[in-house]
N, C-alpha and C. Protein backbone atom coordinates (compact mmCIF):
# COMPACT_ATOMS: atom_id res chain seq x y z
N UNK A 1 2.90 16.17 -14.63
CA UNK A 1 2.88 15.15 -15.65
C UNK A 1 1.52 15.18 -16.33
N UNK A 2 1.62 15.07 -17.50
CA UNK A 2 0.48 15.30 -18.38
C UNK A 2 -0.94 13.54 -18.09
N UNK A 3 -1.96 13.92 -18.50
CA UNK A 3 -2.47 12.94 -18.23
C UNK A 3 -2.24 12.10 -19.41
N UNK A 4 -2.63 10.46 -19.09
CA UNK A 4 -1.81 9.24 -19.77
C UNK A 4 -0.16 9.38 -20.10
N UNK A 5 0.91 10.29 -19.66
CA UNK A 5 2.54 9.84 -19.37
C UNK A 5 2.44 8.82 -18.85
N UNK A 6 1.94 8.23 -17.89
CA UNK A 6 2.16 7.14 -16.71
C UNK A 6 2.24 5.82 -17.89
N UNK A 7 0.84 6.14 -18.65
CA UNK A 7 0.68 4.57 -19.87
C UNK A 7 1.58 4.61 -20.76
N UNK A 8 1.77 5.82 -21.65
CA UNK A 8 2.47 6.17 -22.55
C UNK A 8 3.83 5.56 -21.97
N UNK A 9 4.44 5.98 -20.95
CA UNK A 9 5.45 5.47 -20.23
C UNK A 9 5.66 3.84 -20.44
N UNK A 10 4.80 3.65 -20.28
CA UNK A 10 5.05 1.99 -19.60
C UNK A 10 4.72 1.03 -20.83
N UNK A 11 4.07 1.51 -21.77
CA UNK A 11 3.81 1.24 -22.91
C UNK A 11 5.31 1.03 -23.39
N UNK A 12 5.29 2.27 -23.40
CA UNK A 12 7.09 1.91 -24.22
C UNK A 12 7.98 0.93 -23.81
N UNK A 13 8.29 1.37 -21.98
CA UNK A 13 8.85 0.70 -21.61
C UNK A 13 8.63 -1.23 -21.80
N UNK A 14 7.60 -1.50 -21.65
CA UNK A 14 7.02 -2.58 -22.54
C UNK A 14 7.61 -2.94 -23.67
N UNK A 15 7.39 -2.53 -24.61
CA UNK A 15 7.69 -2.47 -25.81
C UNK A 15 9.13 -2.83 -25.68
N UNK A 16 9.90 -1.51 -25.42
CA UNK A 16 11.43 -2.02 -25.55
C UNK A 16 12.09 -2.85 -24.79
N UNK A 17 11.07 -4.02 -23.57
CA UNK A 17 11.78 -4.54 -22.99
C UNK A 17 11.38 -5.66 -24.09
N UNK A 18 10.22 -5.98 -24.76
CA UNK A 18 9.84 -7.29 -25.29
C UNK A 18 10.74 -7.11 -26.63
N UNK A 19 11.14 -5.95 -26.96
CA UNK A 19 12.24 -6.02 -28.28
C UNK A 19 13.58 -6.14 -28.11
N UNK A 20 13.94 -5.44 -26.72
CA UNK A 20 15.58 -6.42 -26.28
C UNK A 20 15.49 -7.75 -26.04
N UNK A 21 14.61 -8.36 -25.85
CA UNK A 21 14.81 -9.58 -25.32
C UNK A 21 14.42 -10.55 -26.66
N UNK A 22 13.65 -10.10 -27.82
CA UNK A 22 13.34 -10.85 -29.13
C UNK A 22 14.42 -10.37 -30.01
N UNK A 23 15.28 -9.27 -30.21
CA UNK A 23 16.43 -8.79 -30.82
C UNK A 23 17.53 -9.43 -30.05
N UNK A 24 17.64 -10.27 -28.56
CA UNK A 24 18.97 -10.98 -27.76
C UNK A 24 18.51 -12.57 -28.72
N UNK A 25 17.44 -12.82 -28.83
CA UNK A 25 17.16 -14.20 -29.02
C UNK A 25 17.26 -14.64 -30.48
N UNK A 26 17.02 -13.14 -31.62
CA UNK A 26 17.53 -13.48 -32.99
C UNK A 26 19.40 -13.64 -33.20
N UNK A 27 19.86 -12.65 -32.14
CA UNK A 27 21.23 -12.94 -32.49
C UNK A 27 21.71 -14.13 -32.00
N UNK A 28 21.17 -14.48 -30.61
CA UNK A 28 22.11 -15.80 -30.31
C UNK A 28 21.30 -16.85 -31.17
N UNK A 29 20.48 -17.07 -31.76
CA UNK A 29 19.55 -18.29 -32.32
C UNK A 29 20.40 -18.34 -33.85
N UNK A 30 20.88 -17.02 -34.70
CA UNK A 30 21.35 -16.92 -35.65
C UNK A 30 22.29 -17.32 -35.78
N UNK A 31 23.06 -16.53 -34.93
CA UNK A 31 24.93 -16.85 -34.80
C UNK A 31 25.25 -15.20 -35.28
N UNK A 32 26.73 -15.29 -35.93
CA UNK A 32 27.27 -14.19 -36.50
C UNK A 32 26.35 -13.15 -37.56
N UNK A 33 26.00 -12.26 -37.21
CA UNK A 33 25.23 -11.34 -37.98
C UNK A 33 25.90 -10.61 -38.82
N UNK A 34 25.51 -10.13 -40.00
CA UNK A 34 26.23 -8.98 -40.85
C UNK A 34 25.25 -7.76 -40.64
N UNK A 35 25.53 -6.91 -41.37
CA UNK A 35 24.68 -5.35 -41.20
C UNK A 35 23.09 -5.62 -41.49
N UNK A 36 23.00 -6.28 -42.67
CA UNK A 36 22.02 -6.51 -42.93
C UNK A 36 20.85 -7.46 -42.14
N UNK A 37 21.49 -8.31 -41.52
CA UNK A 37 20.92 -9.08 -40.53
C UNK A 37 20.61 -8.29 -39.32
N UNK A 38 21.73 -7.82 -39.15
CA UNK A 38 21.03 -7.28 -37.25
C UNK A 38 19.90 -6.00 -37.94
N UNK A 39 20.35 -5.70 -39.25
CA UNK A 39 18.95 -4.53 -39.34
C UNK A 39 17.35 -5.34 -39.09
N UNK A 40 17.54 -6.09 -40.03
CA UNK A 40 16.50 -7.28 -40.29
C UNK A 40 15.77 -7.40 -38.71
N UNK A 41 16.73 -7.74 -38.07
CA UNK A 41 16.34 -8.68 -36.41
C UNK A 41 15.92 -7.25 -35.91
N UNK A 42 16.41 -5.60 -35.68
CA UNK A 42 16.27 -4.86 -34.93
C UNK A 42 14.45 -4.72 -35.87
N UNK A 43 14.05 -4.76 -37.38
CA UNK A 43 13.22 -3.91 -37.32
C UNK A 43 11.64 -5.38 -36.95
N UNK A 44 12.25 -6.41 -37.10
CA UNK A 44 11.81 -7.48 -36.83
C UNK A 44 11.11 -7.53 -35.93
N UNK A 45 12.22 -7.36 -34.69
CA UNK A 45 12.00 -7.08 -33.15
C UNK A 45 10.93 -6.15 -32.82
N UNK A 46 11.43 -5.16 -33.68
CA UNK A 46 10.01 -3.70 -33.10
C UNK A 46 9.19 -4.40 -33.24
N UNK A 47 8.45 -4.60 -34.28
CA UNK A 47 6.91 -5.31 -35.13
C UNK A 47 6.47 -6.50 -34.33
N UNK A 48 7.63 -7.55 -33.85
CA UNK A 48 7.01 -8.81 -33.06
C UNK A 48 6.87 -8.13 -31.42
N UNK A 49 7.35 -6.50 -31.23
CA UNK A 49 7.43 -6.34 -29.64
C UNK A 49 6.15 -5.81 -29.76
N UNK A 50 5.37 -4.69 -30.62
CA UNK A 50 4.23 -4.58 -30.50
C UNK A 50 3.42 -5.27 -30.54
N UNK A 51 3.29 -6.16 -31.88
CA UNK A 51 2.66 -7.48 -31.24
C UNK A 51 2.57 -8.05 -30.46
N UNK A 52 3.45 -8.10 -29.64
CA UNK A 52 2.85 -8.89 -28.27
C UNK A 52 2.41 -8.37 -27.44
N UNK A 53 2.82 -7.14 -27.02
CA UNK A 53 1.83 -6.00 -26.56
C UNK A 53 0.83 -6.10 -27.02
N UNK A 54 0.06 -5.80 -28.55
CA UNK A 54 -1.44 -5.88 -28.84
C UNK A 54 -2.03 -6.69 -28.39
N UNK A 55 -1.61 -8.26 -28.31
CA UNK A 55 -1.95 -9.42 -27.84
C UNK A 55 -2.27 -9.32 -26.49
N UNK A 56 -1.12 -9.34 -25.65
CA UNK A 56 -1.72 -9.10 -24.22
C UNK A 56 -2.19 -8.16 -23.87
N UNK A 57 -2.49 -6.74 -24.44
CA UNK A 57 -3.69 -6.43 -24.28
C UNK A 57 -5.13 -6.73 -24.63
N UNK A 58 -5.50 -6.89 -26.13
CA UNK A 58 -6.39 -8.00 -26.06
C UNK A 58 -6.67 -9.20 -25.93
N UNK A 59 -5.79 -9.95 -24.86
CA UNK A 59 -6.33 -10.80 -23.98
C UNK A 59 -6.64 -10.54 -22.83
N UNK A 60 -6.38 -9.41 -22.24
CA UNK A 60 -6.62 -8.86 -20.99
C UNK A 60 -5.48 -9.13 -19.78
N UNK A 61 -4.84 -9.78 -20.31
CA UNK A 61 -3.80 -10.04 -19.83
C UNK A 61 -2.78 -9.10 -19.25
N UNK A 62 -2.70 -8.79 -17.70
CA UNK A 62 -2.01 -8.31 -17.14
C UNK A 62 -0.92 -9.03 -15.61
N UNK A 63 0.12 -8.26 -16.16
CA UNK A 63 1.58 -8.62 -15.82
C UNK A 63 1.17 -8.83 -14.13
N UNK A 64 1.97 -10.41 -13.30
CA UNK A 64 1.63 -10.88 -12.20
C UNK A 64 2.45 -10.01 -11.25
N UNK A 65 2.69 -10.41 -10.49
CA UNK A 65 3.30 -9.61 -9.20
C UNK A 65 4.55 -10.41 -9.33
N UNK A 66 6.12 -10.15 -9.09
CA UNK A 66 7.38 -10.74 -9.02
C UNK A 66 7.73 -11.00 -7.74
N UNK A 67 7.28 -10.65 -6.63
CA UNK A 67 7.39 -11.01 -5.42
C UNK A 67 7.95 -12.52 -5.47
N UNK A 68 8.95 -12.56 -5.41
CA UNK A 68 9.47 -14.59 -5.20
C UNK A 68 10.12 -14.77 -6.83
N UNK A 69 10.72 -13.72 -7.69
CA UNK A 69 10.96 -14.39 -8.76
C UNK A 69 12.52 -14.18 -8.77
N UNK A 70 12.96 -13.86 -8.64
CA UNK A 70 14.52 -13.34 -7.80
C UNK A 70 15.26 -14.97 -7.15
N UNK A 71 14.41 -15.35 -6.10
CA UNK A 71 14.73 -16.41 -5.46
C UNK A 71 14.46 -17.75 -6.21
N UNK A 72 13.39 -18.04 -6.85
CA UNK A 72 12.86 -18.82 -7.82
C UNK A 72 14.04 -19.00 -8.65
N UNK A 73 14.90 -18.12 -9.94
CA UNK A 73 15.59 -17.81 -10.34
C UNK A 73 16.73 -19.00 -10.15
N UNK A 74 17.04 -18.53 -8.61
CA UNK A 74 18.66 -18.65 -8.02
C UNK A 74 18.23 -20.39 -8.07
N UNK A 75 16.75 -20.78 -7.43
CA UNK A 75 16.42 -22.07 -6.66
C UNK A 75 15.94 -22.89 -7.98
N UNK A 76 16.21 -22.52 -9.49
CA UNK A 76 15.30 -23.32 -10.33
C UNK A 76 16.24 -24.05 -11.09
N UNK A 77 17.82 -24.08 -10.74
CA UNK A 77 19.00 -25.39 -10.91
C UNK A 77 18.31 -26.29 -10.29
N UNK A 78 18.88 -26.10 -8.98
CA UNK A 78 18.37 -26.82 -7.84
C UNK A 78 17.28 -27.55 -7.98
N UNK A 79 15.96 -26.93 -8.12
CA UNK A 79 14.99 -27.92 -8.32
C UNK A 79 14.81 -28.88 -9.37
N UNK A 80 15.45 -28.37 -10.89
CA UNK A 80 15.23 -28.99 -11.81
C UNK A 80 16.54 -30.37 -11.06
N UNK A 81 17.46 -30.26 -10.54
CA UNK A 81 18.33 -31.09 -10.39
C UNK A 81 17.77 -32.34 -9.33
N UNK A 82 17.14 -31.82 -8.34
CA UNK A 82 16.13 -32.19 -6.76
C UNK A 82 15.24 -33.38 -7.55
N UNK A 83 14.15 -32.40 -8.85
CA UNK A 83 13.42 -33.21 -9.64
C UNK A 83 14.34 -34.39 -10.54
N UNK A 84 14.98 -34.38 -10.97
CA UNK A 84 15.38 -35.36 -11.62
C UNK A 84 16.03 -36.59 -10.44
N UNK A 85 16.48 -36.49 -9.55
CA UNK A 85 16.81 -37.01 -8.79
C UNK A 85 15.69 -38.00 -8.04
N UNK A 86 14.43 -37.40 -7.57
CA UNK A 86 13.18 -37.83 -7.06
C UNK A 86 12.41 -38.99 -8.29
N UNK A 87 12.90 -38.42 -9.56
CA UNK A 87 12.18 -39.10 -10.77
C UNK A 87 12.96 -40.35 -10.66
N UNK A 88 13.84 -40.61 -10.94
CA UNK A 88 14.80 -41.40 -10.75
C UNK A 88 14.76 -42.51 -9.39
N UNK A 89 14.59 -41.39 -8.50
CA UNK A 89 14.06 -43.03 -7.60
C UNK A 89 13.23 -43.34 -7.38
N UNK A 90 11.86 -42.93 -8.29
CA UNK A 90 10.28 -43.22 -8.46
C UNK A 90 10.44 -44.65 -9.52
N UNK A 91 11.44 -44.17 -10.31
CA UNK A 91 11.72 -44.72 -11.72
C UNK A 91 12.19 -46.63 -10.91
N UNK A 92 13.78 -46.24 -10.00
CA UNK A 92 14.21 -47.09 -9.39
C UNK A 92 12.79 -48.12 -8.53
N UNK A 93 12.61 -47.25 -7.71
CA UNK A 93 11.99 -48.06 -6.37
C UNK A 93 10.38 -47.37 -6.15
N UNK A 94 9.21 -47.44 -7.23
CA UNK A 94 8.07 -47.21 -7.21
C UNK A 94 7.66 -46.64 -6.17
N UNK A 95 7.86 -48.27 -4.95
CA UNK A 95 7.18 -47.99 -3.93
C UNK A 95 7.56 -47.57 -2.77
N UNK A 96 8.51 -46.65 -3.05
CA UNK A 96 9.53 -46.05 -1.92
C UNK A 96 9.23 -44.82 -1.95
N UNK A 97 8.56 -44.13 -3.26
CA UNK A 97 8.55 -42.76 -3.24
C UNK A 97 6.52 -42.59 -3.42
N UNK A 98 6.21 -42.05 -2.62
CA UNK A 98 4.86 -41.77 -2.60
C UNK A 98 4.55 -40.94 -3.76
N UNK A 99 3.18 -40.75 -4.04
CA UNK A 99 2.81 -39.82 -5.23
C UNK A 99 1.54 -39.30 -4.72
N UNK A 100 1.45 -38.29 -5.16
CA UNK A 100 0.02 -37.72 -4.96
C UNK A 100 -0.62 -36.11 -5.12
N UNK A 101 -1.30 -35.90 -5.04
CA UNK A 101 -2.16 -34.47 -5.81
C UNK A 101 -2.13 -33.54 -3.83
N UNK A 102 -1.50 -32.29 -4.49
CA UNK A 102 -1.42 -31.30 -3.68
C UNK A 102 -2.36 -30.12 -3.87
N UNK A 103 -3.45 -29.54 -3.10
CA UNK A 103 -3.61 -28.49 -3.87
C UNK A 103 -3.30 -27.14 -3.00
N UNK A 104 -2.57 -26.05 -3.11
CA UNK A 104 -1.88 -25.24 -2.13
C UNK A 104 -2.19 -23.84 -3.51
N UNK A 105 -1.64 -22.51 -2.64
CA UNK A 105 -1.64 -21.29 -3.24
C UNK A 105 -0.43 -20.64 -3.89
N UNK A 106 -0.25 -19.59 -4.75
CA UNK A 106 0.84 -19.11 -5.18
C UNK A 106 0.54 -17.08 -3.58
N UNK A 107 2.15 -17.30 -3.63
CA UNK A 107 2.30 -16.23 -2.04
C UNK A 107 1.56 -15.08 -2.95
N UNK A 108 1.30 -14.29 -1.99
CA UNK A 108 0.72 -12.96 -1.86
C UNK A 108 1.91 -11.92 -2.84
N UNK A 109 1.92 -11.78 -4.35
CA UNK A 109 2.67 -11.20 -4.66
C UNK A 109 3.50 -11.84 -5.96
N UNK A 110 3.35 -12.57 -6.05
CA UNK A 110 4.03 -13.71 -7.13
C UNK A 110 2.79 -13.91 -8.40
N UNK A 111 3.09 -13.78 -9.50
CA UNK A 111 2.08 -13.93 -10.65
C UNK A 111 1.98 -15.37 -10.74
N UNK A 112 0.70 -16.16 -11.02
CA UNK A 112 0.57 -17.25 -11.09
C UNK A 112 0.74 -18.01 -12.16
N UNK A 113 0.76 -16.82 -13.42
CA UNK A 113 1.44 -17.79 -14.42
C UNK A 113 2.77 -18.05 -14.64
N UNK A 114 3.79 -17.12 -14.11
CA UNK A 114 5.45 -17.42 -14.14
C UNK A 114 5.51 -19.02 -12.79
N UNK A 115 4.75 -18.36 -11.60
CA UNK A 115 4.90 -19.53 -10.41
C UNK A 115 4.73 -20.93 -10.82
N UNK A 116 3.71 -20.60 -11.96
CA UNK A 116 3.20 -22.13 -12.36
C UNK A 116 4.29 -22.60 -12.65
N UNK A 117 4.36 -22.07 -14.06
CA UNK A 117 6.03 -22.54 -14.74
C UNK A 117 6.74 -22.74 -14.19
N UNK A 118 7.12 -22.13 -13.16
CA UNK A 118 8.49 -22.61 -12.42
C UNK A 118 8.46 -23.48 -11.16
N UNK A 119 7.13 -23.99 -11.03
CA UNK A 119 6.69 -25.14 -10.32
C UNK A 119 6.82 -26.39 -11.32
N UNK A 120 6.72 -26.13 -12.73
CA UNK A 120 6.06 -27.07 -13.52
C UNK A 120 7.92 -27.50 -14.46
N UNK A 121 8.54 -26.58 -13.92
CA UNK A 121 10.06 -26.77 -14.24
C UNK A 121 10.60 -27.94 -13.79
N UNK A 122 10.15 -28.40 -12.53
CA UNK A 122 11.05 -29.50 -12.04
C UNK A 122 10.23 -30.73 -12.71
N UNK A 123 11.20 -32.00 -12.60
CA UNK A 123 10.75 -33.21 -13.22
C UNK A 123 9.45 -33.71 -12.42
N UNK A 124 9.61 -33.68 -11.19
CA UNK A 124 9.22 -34.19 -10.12
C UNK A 124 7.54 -33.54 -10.21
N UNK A 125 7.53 -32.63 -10.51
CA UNK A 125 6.07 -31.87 -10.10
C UNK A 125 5.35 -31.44 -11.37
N UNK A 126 4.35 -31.56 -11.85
CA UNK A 126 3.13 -31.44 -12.54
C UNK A 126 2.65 -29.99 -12.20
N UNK A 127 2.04 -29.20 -12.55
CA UNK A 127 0.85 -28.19 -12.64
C UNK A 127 0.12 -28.86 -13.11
N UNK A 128 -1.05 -29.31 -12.60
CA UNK A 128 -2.65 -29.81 -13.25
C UNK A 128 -3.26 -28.77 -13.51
N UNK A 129 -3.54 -28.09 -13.14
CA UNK A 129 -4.34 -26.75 -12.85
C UNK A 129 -3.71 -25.56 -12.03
N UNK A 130 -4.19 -24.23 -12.49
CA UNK A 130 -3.52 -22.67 -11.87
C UNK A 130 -4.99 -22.07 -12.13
N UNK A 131 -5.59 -21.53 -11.62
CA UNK A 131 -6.76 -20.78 -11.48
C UNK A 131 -6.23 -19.21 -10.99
N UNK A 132 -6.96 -18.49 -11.79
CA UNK A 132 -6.69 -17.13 -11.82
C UNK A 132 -6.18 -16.24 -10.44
N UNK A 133 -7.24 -16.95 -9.52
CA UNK A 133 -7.97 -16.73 -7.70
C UNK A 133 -5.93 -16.58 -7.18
N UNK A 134 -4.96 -17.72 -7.74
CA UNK A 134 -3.65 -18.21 -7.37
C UNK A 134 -3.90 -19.53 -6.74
N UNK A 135 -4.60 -20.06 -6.90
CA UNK A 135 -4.76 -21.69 -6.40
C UNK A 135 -4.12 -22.72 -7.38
N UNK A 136 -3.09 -23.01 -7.11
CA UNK A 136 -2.56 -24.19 -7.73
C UNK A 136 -3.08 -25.75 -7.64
N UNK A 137 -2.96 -26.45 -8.32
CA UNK A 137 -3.44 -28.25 -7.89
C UNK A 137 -1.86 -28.82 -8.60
N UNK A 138 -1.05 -29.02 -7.67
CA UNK A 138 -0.23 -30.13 -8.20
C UNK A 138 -0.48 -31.48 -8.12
N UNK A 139 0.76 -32.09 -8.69
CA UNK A 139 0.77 -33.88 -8.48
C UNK A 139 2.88 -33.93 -8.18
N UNK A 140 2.97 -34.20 -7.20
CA UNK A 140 4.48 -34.66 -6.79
C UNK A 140 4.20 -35.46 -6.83
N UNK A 141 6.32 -35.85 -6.91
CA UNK A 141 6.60 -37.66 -6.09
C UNK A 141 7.56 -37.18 -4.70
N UNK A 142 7.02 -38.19 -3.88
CA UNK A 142 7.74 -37.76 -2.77
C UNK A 142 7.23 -37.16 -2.08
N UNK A 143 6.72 -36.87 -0.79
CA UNK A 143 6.49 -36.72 0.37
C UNK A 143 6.62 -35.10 1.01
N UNK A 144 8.01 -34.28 0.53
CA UNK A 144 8.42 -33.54 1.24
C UNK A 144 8.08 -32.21 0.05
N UNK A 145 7.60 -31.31 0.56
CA UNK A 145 7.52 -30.09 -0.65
C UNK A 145 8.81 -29.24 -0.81
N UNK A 146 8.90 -28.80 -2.15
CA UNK A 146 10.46 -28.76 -2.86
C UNK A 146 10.64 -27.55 -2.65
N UNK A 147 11.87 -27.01 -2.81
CA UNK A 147 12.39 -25.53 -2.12
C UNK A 147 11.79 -24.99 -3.03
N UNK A 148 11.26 -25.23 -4.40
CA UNK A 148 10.86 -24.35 -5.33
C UNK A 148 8.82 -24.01 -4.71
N UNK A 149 8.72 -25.10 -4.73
CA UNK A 149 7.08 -24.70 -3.44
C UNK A 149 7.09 -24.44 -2.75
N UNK A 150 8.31 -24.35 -1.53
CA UNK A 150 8.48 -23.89 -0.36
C UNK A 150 8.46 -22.22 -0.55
N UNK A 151 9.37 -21.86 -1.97
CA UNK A 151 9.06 -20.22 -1.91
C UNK A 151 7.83 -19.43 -2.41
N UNK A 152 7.28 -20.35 -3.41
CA UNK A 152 6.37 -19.85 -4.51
C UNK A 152 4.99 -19.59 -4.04
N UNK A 153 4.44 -20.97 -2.68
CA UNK A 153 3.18 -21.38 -2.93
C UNK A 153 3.09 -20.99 -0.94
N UNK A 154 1.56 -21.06 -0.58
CA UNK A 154 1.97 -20.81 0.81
C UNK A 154 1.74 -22.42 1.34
N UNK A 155 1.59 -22.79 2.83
CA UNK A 155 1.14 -23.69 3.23
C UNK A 155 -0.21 -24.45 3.08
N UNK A 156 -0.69 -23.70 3.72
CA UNK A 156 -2.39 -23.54 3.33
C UNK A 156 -3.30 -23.29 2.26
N UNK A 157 -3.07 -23.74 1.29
CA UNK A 157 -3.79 -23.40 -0.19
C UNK A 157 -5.14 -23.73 0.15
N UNK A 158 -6.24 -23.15 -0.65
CA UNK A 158 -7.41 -23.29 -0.72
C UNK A 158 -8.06 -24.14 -0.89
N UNK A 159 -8.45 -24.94 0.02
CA UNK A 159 -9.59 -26.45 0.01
C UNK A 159 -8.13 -27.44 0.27
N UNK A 160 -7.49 -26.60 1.49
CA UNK A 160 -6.26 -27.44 2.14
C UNK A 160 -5.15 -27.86 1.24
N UNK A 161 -4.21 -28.24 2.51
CA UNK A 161 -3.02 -28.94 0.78
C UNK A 161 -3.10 -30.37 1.47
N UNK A 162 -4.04 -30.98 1.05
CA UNK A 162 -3.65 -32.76 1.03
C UNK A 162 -2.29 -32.91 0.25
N UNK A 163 -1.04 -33.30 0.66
CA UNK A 163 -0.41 -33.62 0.06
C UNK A 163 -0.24 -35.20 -0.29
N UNK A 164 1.29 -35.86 -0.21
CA UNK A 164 0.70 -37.21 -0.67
C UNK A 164 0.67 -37.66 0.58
N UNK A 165 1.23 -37.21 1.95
CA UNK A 165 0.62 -37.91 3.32
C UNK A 165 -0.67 -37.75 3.68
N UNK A 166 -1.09 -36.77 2.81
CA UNK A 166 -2.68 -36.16 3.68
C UNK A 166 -3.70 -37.42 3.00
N UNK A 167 -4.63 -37.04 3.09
CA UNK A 167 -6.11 -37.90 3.12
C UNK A 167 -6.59 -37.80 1.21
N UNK A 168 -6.33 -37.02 0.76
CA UNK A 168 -6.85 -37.13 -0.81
C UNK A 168 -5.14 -37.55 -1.44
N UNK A 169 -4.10 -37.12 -1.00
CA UNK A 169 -2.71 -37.84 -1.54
C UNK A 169 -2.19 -38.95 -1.13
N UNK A 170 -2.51 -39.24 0.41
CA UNK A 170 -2.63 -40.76 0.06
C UNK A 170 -3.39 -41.97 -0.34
N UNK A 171 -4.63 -41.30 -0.71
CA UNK A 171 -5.77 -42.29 -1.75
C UNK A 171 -5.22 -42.37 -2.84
N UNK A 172 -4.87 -41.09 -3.12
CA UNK A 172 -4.02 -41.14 -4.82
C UNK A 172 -2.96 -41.82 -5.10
N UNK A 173 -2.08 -41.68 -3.99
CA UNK A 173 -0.68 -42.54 -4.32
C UNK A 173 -0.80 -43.91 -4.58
N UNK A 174 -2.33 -44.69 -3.81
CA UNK A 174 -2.49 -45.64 -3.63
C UNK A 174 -2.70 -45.88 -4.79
N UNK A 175 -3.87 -45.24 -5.18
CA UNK A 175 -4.46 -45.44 -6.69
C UNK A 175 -3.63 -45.81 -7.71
N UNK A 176 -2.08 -44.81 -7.61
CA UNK A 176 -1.15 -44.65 -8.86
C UNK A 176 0.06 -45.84 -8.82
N UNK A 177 -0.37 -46.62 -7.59
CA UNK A 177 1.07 -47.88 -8.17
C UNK A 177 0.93 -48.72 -8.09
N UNK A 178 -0.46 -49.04 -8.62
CA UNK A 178 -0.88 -50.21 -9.88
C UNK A 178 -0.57 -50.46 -11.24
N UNK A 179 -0.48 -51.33 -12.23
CA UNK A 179 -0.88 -51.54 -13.08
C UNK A 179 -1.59 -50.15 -13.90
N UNK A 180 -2.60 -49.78 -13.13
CA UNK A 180 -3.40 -49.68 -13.86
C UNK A 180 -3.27 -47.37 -13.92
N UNK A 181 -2.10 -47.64 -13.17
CA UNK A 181 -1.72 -46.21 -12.67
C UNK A 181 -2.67 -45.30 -12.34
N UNK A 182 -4.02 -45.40 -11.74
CA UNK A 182 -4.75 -44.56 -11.16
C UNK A 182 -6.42 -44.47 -12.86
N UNK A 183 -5.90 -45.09 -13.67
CA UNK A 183 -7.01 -44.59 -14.55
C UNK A 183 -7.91 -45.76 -14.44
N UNK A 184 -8.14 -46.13 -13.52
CA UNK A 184 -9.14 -47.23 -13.08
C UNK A 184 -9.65 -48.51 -13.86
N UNK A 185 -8.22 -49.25 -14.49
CA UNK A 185 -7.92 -50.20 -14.51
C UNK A 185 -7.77 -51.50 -13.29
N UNK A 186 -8.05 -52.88 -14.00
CA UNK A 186 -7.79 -53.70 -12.73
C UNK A 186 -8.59 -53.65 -11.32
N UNK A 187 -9.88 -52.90 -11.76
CA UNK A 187 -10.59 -52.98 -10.20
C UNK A 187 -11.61 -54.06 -10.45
């Protein structure tokens, strides 16, 4: 193999994955296409797929690890459904559902900006912060960590995971069901 095939390779492959997927999103966003349209969207597609390639290369921006995105996938009904459910009885009964700031890791293998997102998918859970390192800082409601953190993030995140039972989540929860919801009102 000649030297740079490997980039040249993947370059493309790049390319034509970010133009099937911006050429799937002009047709269903459009509706019924004529000739002239799907030409439009195919040469469209090329021009916005390199572009985004140029972009994430000059941002430096390189592609995370998928390790956990498969399962994420299958588990991100579920959570969005889990989350709305938890919101709802935060909504109902305040002081039945604890709240509080978690800070834990994304697993060995999982890119931290898709993990975020799909932490930040459910109703229930916040991303405050994602640091490059894979250290997440959430804010849940509720007590128990969600099948979608259970796959994404490990136990032990960096500078511990106080959750909302631990020692910095239950100061916080305390903080947040006042009046004054934690922004230091009413003291």
């Amino acid at each position: 193999m000649a030297p740079g095939t490997g980039r040249l390779r993947s370059a493309v492959i790049e390319v034509g994955a970010w133009w099937a997927v911006l050429c799937a999103l002009t047709v269903v966003a459009v509706g019924p296409l004529d000739t002239v349209e799907y030409v439009v969207a195919v040469a469209a597609g090329c021009g916005a797929a390199l572009a985004v390639r140029w972009v994430r290369l000059a941002a430096g921006v390189e592609f995370g690890g998928l390790r956990g995105a498969g399962r994420a996938a299958l588990l991100l009904p579920w959570s969005v459904l889990r989350g709305v459910a938890v919101l709802l009885a935060a909504l109902v009964r305040p002081a039945a559902v604890p709240a509080g700031f978690r800070r834990t890791a994304v697993r060995d293998g999982a890119g931290p900006g898709w993990a975020a997102l799909a932490l930040a998918a459910s109703p229930d859970t916040c991303v405050v912060r994602a640091e490059d390192g894979g250290a997440v800082e959430l804010h849940t409601l509720g007590s128990a960590r969600s099948p979608m953190e259970r796959a994404l993030t490990t136990t032990d995140g960096p500078g511990g995971s106080d959750g909302p039972g631990g020692a910095r989540g239950a100061d916080a929860s305390r903080r947040g069901r006042g009046r004054d919801h934690g922004r230091g009102g009413g003291r």
